[in-house]
Every structure is written in structure tokens, then in C-alpha cells.
PDB file of N, CA and C in Angstrom:
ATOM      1  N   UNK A   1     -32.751   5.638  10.838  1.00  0.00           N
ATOM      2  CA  UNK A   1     -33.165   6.868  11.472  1.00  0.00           C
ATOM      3  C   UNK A   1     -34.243   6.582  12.511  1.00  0.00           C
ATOM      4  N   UNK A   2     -33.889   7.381  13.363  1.00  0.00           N
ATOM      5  CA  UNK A   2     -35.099   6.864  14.614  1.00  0.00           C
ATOM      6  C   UNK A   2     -35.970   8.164  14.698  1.00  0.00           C
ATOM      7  N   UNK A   3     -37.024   7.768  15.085  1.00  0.00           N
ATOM      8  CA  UNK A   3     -37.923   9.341  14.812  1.00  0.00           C
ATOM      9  C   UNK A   3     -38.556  10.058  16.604  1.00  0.00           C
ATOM     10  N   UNK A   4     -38.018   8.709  17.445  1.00  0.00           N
ATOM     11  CA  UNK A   4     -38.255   9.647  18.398  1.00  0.00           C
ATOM     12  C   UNK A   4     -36.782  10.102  19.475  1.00  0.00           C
ATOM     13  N   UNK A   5     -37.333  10.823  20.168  1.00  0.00           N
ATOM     14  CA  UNK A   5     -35.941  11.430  20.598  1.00  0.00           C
ATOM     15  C   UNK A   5     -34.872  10.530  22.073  1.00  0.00           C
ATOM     16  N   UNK A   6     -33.911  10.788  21.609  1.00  0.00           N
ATOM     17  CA  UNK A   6     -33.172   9.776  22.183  1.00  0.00           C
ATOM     18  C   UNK A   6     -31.824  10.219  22.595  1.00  0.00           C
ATOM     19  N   UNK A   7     -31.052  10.215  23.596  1.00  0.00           N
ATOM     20  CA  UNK A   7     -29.827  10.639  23.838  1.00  0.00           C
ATOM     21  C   UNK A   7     -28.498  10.220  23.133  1.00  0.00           C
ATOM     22  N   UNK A   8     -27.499  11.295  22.716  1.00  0.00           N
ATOM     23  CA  UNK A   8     -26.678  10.840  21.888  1.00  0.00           C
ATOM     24  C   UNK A   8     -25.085   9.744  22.795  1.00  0.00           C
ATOM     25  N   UNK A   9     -24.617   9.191  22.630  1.00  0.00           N
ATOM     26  CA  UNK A   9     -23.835   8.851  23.223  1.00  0.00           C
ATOM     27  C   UNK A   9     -22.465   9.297  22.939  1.00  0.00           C
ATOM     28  N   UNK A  10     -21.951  10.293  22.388  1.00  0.00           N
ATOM     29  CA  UNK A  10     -21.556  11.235  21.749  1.00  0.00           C
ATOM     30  C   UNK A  10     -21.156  12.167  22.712  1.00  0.00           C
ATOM     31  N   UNK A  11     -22.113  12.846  22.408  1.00  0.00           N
ATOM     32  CA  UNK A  11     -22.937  14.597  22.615  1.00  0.00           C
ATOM     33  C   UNK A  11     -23.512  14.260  24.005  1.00  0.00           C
ATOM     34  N   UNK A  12     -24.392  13.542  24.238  1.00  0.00           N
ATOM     35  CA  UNK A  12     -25.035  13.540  25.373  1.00  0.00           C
ATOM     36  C   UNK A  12     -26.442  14.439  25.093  1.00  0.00           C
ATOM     37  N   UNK A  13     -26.622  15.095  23.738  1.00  0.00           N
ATOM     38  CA  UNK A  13     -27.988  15.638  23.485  1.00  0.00           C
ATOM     39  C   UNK A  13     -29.440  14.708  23.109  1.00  0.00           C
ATOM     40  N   UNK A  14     -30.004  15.071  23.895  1.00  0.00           N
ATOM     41  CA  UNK A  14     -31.122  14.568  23.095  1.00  0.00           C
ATOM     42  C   UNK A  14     -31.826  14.427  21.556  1.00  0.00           C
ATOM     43  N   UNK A  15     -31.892  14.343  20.808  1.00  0.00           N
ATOM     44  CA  UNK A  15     -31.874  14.369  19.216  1.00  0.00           C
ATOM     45  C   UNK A  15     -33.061  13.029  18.883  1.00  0.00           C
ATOM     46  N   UNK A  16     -33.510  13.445  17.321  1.00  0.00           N
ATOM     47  CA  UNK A  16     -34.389  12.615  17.290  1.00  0.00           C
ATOM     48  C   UNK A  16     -33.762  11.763  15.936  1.00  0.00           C
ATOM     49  N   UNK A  17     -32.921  12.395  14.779  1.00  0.00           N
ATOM     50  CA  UNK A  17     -32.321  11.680  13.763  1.00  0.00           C
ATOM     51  C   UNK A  17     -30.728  11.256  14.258  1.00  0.00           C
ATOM     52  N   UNK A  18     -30.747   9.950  13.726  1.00  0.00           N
ATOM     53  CA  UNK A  18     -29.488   9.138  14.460  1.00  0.00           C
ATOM     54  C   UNK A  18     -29.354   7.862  13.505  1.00  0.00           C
ATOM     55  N   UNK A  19     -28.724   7.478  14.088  1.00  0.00           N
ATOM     56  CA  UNK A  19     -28.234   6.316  14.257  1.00  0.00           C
ATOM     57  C   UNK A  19     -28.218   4.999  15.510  1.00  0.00           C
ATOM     58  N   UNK A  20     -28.443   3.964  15.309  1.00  0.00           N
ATOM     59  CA  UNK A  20     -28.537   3.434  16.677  1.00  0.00           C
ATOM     60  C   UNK A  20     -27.918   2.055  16.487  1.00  0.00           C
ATOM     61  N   UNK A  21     -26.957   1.341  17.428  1.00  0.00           N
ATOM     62  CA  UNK A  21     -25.788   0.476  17.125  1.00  0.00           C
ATOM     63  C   UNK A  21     -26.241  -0.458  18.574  1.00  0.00           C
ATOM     64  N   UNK A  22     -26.534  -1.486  18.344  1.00  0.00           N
ATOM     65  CA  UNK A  22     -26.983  -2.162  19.371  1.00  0.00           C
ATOM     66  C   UNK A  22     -28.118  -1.834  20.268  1.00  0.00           C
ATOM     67  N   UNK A  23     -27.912  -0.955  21.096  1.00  0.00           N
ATOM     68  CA  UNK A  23     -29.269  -0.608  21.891  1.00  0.00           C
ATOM     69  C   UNK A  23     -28.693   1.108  22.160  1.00  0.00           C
ATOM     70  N   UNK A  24     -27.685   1.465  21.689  1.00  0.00           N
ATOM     71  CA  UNK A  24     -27.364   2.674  22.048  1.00  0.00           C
ATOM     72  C   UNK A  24     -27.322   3.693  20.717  1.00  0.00           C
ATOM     73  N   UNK A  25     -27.107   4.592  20.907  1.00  0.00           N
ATOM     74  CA  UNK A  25     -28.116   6.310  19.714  1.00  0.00           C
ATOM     75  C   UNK A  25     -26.672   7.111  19.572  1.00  0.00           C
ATOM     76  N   UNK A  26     -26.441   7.574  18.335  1.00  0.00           N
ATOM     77  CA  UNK A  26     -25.367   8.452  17.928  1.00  0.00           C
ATOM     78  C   UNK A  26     -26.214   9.336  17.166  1.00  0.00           C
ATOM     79  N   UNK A  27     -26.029  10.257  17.612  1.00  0.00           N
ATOM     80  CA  UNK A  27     -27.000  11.658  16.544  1.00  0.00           C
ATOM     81  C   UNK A  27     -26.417  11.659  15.368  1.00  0.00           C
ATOM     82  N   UNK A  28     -27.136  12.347  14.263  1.00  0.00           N
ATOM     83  CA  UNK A  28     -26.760  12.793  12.943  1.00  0.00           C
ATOM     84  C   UNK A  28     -25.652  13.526  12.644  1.00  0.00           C
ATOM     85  N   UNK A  29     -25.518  14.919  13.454  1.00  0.00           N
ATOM     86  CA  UNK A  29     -24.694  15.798  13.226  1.00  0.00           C
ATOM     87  C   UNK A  29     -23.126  15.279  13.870  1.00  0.00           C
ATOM     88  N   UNK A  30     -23.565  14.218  15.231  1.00  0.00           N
ATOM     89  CA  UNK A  30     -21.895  13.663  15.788  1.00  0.00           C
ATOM     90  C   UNK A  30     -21.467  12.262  14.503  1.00  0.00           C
ATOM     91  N   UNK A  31     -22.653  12.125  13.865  1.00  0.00           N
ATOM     92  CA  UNK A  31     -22.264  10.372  13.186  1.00  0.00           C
ATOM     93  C   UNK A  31     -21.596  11.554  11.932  1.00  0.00           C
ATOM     94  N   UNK A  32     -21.956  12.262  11.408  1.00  0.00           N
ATOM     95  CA  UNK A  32     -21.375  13.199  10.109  1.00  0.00           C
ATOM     96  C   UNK A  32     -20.167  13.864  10.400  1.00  0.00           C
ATOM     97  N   UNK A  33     -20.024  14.198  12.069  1.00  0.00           N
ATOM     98  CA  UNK A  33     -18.330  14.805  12.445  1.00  0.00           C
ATOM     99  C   UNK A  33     -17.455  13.621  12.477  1.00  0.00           C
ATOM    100  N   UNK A  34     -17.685  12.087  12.859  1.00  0.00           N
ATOM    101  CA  UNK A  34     -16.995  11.369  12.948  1.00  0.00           C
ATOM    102  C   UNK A  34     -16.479  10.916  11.841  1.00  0.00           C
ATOM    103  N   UNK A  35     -17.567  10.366  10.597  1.00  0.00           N
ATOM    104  CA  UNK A  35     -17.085  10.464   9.491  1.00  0.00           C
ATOM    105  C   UNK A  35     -16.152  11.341   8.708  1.00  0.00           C
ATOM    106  N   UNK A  36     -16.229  12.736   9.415  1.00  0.00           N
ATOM    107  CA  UNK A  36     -15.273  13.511   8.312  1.00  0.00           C
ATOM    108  C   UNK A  36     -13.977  13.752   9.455  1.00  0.00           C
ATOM    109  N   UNK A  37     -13.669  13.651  10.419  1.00  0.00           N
ATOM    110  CA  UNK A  37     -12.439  12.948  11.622  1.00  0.00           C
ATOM    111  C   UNK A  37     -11.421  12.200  10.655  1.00  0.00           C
ATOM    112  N   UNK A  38     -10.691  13.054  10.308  1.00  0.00           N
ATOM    113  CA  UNK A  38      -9.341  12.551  10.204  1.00  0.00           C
ATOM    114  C   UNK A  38      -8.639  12.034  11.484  1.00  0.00           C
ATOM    115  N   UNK A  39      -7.658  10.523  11.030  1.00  0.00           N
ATOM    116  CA  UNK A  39      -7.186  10.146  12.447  1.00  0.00           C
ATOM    117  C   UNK A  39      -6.360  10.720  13.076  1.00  0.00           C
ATOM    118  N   UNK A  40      -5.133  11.998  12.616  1.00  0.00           N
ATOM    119  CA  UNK A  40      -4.652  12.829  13.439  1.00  0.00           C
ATOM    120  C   UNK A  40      -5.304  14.244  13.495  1.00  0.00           C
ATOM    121  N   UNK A  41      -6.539  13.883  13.810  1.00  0.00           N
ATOM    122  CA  UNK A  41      -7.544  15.105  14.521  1.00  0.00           C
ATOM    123  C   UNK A  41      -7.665  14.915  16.052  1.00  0.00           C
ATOM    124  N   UNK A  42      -7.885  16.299  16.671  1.00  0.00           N
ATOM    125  CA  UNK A  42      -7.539  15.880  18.001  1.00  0.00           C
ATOM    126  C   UNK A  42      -8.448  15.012  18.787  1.00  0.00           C
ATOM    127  N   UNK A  43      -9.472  15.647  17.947  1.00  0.00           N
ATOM    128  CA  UNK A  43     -10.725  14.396  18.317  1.00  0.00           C
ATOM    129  C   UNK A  43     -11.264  13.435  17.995  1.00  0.00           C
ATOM    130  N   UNK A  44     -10.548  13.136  17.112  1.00  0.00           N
ATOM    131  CA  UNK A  44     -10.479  11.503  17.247  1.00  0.00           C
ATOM    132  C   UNK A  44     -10.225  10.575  18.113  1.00  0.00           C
ATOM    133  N   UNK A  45      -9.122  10.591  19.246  1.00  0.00           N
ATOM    134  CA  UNK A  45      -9.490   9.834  20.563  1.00  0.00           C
ATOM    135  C   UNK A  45     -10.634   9.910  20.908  1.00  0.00           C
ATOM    136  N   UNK A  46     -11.224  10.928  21.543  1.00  0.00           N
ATOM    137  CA  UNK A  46     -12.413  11.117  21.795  1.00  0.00           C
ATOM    138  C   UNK A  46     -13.285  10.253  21.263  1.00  0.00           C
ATOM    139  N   UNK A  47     -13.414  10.362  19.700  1.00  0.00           N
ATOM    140  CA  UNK A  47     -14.701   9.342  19.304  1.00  0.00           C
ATOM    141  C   UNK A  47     -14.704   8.150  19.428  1.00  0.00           C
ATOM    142  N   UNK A  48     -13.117   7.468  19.495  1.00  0.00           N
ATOM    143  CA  UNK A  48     -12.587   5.816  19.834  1.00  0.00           C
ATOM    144  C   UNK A  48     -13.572   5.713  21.034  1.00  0.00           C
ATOM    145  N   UNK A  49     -12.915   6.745  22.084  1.00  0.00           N
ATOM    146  CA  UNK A  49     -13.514   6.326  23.326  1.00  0.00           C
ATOM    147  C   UNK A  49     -14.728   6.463  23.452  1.00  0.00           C
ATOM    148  N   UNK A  50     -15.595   7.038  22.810  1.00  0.00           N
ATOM    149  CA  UNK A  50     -17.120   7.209  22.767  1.00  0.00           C
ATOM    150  C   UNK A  50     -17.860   5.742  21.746  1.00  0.00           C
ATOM    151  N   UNK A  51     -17.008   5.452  20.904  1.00  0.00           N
ATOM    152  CA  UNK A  51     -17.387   4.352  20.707  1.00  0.00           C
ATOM    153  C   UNK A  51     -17.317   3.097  21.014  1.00  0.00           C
ATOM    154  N   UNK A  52     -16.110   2.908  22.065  1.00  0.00           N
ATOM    155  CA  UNK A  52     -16.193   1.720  23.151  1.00  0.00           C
ATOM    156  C   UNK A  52     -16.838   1.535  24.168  1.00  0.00           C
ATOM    157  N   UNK A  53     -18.024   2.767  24.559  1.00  0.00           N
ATOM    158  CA  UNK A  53     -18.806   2.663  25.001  1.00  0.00           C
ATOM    159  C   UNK A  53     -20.161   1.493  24.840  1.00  0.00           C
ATOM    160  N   UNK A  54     -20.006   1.618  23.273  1.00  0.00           N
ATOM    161  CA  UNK A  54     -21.276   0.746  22.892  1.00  0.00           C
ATOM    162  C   UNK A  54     -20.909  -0.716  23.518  1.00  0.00           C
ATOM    163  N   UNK A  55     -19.563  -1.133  22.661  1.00  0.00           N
ATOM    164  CA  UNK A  55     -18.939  -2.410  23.297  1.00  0.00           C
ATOM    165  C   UNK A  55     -19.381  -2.795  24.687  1.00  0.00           C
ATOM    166  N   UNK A  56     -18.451  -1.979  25.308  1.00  0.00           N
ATOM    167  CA  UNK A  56     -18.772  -2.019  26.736  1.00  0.00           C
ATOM    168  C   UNK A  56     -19.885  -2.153  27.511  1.00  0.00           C
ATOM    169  N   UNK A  57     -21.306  -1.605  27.223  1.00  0.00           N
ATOM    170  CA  UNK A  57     -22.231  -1.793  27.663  1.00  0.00           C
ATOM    171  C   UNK A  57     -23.038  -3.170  26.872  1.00  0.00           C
ATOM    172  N   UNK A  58     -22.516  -3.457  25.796  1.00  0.00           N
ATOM    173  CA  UNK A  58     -23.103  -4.594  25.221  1.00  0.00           C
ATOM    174  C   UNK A  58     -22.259  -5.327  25.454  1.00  0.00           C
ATOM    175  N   UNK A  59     -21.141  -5.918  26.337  1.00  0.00           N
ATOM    176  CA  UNK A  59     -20.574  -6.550  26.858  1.00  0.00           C
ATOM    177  C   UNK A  59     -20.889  -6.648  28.727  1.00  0.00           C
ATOM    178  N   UNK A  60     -21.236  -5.778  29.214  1.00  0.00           N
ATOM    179  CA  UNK A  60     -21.815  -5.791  30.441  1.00  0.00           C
ATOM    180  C   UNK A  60     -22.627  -7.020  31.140  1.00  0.00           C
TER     181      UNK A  60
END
């Protein structure tokens, strides 16, 4: 948990409880929707692609 506030990579909100995966921040409430994301939910692409973000920039 991080206690100061930080942008979600997600959401794009600012938030202060998260998660943080390399150098990049997933809020609480998007890390708790992803977890309960069944894989034929529609948004589940969505979170793939929000999470190859991290890759990607830690591959940069």
C-alpha cells in the first residue's frame, strides 16, 4: 500500500491506496475489479491491455 497519492494506470485517478508493480500504481478499487473479472467479461481486454502497459514501459 502506498500512502501517498499517485495515478492509477487503470483509471487514470489519482488515489492514495494501491498497489505498485515495478515503478507504476494500480488503485485499490481497479486491483479488486480486476480480480473479480471473469475472462469472458467485456472488460477484461481492457485490463490485459492496461496491464501491458507496465511491461512496456519497463521494457522501454
Amino acid at each position: 500500500m502506498e500512502s501517498s497519492s499517485q495515478r492509477c494506470i487503470v483509471c487514470g485517478q489519482e488515489r492514495s491506496a494501491g498497489i505498485a508493480i515495478w515503478d507504476q500504481f494500480i488503485c485499490q478499487p481497479c486491483e479488486q475489479e480486476m480480480v473479480k473479472t471473469d475472462v469472458s467479461d467485456e472488460k477484461y481486454p481492457f485490463f490485459i491491455h492496461q496491464m501491458r502497459q507496465i511491461w512496456l514501459r519497463k521494457n522501454a
